[in-house]
PDB file of N, CA and C in Angstrom:
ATOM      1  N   UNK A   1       9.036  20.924 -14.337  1.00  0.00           N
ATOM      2  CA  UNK A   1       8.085  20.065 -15.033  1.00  0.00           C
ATOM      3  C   UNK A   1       8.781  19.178 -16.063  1.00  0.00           C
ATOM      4  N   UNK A   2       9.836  19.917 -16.762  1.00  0.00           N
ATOM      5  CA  UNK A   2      10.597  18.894 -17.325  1.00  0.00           C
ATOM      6  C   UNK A   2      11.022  17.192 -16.998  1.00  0.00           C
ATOM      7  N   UNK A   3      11.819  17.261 -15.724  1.00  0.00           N
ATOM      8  CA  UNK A   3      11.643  15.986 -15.297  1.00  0.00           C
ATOM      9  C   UNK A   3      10.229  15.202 -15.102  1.00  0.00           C
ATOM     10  N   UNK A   4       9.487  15.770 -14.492  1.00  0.00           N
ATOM     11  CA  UNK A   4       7.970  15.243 -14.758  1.00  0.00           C
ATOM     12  C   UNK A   4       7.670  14.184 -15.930  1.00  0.00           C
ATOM     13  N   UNK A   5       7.658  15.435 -16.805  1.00  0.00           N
ATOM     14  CA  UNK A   5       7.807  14.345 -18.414  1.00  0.00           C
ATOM     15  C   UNK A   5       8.571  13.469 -18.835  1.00  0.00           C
ATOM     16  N   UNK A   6       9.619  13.297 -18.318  1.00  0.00           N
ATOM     17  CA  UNK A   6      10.618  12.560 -18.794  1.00  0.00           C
ATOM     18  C   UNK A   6      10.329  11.188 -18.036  1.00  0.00           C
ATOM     19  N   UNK A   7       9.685  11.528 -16.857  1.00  0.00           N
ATOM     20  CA  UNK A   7       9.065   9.913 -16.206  1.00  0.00           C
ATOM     21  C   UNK A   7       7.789   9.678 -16.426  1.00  0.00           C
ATOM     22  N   UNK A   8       6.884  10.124 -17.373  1.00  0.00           N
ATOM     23  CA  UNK A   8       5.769  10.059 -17.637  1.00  0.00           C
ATOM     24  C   UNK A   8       5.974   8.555 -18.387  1.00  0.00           C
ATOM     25  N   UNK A   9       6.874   7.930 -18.860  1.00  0.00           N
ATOM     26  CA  UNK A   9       6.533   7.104 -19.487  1.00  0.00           C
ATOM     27  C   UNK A   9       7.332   5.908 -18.479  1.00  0.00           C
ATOM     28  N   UNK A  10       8.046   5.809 -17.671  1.00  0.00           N
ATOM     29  CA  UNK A  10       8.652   5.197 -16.746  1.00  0.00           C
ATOM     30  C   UNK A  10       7.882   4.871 -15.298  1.00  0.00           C
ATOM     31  N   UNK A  11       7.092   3.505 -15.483  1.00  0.00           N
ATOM     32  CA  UNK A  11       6.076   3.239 -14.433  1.00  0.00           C
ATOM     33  C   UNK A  11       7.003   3.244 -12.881  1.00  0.00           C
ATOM     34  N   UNK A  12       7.854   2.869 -12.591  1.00  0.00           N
ATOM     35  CA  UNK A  12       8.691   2.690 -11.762  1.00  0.00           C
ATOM     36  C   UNK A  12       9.068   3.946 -10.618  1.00  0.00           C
ATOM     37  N   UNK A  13       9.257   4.778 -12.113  1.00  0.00           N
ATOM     38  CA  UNK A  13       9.924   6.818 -11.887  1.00  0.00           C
ATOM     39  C   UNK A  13       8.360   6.704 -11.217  1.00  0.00           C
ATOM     40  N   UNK A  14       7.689   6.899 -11.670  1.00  0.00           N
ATOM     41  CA  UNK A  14       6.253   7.254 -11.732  1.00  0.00           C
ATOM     42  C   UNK A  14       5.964   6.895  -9.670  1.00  0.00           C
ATOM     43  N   UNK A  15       5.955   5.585  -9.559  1.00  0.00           N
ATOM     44  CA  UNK A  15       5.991   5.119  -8.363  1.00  0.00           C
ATOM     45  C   UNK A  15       6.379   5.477  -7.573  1.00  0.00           C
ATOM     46  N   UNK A  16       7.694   5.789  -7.564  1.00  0.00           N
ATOM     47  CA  UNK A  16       8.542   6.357  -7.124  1.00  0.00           C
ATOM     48  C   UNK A  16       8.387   8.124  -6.364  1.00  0.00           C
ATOM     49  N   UNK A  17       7.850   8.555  -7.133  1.00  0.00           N
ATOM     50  CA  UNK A  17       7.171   9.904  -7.296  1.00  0.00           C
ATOM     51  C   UNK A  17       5.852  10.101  -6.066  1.00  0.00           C
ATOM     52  N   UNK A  18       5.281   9.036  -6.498  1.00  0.00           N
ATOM     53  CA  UNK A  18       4.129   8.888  -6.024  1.00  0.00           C
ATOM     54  C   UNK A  18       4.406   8.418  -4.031  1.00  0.00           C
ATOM     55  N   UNK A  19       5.403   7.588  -4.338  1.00  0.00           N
ATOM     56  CA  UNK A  19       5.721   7.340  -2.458  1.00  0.00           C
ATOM     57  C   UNK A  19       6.483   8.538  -1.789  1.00  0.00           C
ATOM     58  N   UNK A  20       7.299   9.107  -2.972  1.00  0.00           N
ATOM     59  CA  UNK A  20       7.760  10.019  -2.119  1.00  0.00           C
ATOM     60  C   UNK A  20       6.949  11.517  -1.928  1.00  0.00           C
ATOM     61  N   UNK A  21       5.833  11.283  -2.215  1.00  0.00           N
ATOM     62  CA  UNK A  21       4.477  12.407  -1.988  1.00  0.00           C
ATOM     63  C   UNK A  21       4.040  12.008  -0.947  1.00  0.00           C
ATOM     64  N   UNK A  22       3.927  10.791  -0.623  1.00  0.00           N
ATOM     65  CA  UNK A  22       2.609  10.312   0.053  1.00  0.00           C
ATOM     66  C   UNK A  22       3.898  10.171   1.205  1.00  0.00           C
ATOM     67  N   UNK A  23       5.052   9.613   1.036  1.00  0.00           N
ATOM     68  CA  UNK A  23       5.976  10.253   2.742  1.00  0.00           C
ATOM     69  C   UNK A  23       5.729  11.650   3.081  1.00  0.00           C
ATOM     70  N   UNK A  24       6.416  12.703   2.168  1.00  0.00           N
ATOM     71  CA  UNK A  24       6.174  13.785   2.329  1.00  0.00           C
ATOM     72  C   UNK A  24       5.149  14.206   3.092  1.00  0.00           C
ATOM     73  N   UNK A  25       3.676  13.616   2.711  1.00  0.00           N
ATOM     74  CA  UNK A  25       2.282  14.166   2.992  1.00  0.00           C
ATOM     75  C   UNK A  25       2.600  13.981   4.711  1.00  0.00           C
ATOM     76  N   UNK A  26       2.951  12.835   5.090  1.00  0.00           N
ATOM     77  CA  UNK A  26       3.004  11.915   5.980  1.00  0.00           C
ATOM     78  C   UNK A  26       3.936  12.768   7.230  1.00  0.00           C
ATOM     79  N   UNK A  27       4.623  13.150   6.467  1.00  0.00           N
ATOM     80  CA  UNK A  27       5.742  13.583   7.933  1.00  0.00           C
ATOM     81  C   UNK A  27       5.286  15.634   8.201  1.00  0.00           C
ATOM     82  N   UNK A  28       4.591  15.990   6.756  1.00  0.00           N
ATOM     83  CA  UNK A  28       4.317  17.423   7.397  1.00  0.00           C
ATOM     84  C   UNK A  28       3.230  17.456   7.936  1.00  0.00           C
ATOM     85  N   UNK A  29       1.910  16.185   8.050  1.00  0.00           N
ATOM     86  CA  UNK A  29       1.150  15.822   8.936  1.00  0.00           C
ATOM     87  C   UNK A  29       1.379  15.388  10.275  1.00  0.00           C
ATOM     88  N   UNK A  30       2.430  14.295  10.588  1.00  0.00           N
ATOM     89  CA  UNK A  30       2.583  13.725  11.925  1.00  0.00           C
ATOM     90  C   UNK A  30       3.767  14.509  12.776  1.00  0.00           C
ATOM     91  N   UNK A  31       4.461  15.021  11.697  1.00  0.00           N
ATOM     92  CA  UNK A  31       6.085  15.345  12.412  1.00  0.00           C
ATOM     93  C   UNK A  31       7.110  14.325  11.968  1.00  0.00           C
ATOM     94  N   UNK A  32       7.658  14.436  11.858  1.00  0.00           N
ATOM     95  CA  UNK A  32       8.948  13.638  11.238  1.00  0.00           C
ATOM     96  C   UNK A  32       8.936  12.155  12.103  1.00  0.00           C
ATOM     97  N   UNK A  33       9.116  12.135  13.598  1.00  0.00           N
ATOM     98  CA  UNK A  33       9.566  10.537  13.714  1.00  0.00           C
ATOM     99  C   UNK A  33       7.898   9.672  13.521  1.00  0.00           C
ATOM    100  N   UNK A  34       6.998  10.494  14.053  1.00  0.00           N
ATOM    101  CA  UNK A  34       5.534   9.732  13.509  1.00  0.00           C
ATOM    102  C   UNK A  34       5.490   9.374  12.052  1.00  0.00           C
ATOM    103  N   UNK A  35       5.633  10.361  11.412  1.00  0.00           N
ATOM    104  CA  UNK A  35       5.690  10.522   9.642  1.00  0.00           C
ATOM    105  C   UNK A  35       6.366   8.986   9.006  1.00  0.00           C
ATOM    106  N   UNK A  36       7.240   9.351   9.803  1.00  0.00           N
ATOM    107  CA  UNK A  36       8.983   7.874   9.310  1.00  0.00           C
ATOM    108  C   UNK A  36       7.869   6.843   9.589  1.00  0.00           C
ATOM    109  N   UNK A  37       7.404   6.513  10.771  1.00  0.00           N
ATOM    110  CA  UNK A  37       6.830   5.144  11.156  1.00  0.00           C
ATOM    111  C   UNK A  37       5.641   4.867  10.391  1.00  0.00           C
ATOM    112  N   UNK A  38       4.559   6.018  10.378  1.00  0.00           N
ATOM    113  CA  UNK A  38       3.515   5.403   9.498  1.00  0.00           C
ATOM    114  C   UNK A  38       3.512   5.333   7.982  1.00  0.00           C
ATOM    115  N   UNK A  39       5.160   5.527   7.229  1.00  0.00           N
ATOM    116  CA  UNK A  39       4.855   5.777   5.710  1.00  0.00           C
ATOM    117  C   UNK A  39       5.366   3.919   6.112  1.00  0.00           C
ATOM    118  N   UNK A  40       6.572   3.815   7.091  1.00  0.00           N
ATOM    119  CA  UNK A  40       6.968   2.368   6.792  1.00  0.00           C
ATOM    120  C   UNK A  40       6.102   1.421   7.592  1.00  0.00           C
ATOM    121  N   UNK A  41       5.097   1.455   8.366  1.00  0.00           N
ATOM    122  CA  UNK A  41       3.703   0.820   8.351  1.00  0.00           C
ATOM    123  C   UNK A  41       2.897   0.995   7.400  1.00  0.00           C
ATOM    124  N   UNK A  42       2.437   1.845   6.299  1.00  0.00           N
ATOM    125  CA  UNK A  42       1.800   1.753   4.955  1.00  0.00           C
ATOM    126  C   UNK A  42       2.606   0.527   4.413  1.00  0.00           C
ATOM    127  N   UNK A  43       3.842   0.461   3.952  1.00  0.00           N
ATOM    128  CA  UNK A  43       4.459  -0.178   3.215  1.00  0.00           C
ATOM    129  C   UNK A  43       4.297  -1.420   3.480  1.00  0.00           C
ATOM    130  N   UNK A  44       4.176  -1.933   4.962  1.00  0.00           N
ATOM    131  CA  UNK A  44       4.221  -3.286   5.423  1.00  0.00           C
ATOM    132  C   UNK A  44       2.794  -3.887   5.497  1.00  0.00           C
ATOM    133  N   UNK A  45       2.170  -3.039   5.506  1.00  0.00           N
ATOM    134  CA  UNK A  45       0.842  -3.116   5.336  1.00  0.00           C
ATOM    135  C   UNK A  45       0.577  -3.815   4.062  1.00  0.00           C
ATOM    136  N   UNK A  46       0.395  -2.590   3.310  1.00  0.00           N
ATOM    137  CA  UNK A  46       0.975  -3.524   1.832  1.00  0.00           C
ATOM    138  C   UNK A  46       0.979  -4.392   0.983  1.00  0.00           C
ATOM    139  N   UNK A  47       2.432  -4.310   1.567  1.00  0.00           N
ATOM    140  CA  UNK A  47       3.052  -5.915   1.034  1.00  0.00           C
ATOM    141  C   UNK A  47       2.650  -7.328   1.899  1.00  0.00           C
ATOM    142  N   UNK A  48       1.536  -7.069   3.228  1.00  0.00           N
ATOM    143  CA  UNK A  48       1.747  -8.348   3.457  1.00  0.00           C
ATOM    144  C   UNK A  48      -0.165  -8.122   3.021  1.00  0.00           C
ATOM    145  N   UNK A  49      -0.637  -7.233   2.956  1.00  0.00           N
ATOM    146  CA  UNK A  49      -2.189  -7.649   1.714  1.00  0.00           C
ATOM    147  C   UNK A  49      -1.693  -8.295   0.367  1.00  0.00           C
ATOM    148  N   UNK A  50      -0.536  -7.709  -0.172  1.00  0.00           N
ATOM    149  CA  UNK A  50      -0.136  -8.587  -1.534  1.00  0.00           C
ATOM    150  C   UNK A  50       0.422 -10.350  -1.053  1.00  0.00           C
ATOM    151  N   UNK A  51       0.734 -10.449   0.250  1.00  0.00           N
ATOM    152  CA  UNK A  51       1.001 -11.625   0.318  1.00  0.00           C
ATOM    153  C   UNK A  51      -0.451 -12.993   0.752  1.00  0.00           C
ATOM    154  N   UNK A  52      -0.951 -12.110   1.557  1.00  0.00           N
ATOM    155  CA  UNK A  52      -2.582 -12.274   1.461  1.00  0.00           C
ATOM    156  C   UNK A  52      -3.011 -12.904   0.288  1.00  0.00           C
ATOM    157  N   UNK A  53      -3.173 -11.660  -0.591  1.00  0.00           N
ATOM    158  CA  UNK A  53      -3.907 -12.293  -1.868  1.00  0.00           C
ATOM    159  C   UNK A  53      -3.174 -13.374  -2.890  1.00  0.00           C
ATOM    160  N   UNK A  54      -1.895 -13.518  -2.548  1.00  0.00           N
ATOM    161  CA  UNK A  54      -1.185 -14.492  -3.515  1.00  0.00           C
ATOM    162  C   UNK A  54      -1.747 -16.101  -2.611  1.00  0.00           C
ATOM    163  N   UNK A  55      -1.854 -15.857  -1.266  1.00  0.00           N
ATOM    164  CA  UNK A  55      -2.240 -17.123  -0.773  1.00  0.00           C
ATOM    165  C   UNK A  55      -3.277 -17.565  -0.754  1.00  0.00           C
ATOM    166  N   UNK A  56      -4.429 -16.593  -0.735  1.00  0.00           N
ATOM    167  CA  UNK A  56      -5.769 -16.786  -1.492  1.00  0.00           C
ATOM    168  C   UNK A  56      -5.887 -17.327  -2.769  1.00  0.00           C
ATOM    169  N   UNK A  57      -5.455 -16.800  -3.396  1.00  0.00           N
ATOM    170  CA  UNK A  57      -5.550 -17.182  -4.999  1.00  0.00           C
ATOM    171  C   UNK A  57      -4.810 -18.452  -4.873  1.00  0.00           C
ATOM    172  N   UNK A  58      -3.660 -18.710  -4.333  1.00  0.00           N
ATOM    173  CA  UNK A  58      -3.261 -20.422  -4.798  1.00  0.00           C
ATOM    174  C   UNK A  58      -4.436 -21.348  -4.047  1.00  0.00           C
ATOM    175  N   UNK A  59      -4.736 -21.104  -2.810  1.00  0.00           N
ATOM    176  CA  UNK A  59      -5.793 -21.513  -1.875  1.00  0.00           C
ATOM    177  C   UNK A  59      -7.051 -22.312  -2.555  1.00  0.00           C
ATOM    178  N   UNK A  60      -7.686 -20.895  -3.538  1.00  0.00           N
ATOM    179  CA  UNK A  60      -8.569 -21.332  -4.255  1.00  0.00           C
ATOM    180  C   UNK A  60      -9.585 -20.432  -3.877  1.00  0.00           C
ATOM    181  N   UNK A  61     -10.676 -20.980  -4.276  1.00  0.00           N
ATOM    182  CA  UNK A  61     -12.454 -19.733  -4.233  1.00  0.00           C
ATOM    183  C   UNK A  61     -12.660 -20.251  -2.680  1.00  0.00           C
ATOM    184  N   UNK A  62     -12.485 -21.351  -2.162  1.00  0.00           N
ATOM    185  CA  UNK A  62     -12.872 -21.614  -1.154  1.00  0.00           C
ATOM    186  C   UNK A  62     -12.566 -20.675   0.168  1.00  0.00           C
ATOM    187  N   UNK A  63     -11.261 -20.056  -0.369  1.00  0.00           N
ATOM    188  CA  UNK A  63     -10.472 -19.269   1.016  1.00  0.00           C
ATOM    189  C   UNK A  63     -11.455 -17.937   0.920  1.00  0.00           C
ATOM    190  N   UNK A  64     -11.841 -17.499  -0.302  1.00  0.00           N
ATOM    191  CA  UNK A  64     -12.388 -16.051  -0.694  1.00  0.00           C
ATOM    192  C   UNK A  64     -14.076 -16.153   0.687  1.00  0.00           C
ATOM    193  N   UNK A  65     -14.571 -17.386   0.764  1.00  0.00           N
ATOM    194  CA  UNK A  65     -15.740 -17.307   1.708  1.00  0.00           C
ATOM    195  C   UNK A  65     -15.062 -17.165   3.196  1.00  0.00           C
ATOM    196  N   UNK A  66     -13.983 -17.602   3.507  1.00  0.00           N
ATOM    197  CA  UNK A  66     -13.620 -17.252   4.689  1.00  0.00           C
ATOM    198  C   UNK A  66     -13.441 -15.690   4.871  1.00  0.00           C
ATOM    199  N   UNK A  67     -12.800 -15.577   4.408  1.00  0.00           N
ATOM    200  CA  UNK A  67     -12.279 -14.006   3.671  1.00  0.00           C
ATOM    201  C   UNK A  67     -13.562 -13.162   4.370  1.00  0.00           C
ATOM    202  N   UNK A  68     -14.333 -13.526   3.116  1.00  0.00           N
ATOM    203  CA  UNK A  68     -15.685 -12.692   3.855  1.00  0.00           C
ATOM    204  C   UNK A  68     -16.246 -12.303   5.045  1.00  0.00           C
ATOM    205  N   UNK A  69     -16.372 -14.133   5.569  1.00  0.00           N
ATOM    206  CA  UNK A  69     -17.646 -14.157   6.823  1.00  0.00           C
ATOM    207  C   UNK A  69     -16.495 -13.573   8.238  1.00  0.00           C
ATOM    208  N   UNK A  70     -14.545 -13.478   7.797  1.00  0.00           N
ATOM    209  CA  UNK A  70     -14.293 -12.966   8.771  1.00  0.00           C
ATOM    210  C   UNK A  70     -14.320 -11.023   8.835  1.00  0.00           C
ATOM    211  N   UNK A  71     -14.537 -10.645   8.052  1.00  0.00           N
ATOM    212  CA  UNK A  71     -14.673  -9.290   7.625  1.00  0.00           C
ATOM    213  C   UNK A  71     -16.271  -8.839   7.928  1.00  0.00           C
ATOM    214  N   UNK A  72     -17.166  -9.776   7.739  1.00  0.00           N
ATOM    215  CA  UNK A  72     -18.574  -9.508   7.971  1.00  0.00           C
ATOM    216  C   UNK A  72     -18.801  -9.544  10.012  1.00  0.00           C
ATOM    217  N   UNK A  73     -17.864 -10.577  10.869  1.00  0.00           N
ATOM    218  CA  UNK A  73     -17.753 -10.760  11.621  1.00  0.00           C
ATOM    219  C   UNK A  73     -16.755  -9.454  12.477  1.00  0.00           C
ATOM    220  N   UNK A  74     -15.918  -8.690  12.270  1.00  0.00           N
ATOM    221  CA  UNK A  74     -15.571  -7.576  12.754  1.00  0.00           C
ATOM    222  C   UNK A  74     -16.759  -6.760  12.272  1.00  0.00           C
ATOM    223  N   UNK A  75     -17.052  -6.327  11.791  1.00  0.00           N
ATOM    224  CA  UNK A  75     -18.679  -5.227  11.392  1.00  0.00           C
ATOM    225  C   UNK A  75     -18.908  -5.579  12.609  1.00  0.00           C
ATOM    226  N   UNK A  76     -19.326  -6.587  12.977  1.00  0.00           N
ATOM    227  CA  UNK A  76     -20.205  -6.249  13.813  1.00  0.00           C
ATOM    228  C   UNK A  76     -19.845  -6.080  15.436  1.00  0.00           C
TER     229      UNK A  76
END
């Protein structure tokens, strides 16, 4: 627990911590070569929603209605 605390204040450590749980979770669920592929499909996943929303936002409010009516359009 010691180390614990010592990254309690280190957002990064913290992160860090946190992916290597959520691999962990990942590979004693799937098996190791499934595990490997879907922690690095989470990741790519991701980062290309963070690239998403950076192109939205320069885009403008206008992109946010597309956004929608194509998300309302898989529903159904």
């Amino acid at each position: 627990m010691t180390e614990y605390s010592d990254l309690k204040h280190d957002p990064d450590a913290l992160q860090y911590l946190k992916d290597r749980k959520a691999m962990a979770r990942a590979l004693s669920q799937h098996g190791y070569v499934v595990g490997m592929w879907y922690y690095h499909k989470k990741l790519e996943l991701i980062s290309q929603r963070e690239e998403m929303y950076a192109f939205a936002f320069q885009v403008g409010h206008r992109s946010q209605g597309h956004t929608k009516s194509s998300k309302s359009n898989v529903r159904q």
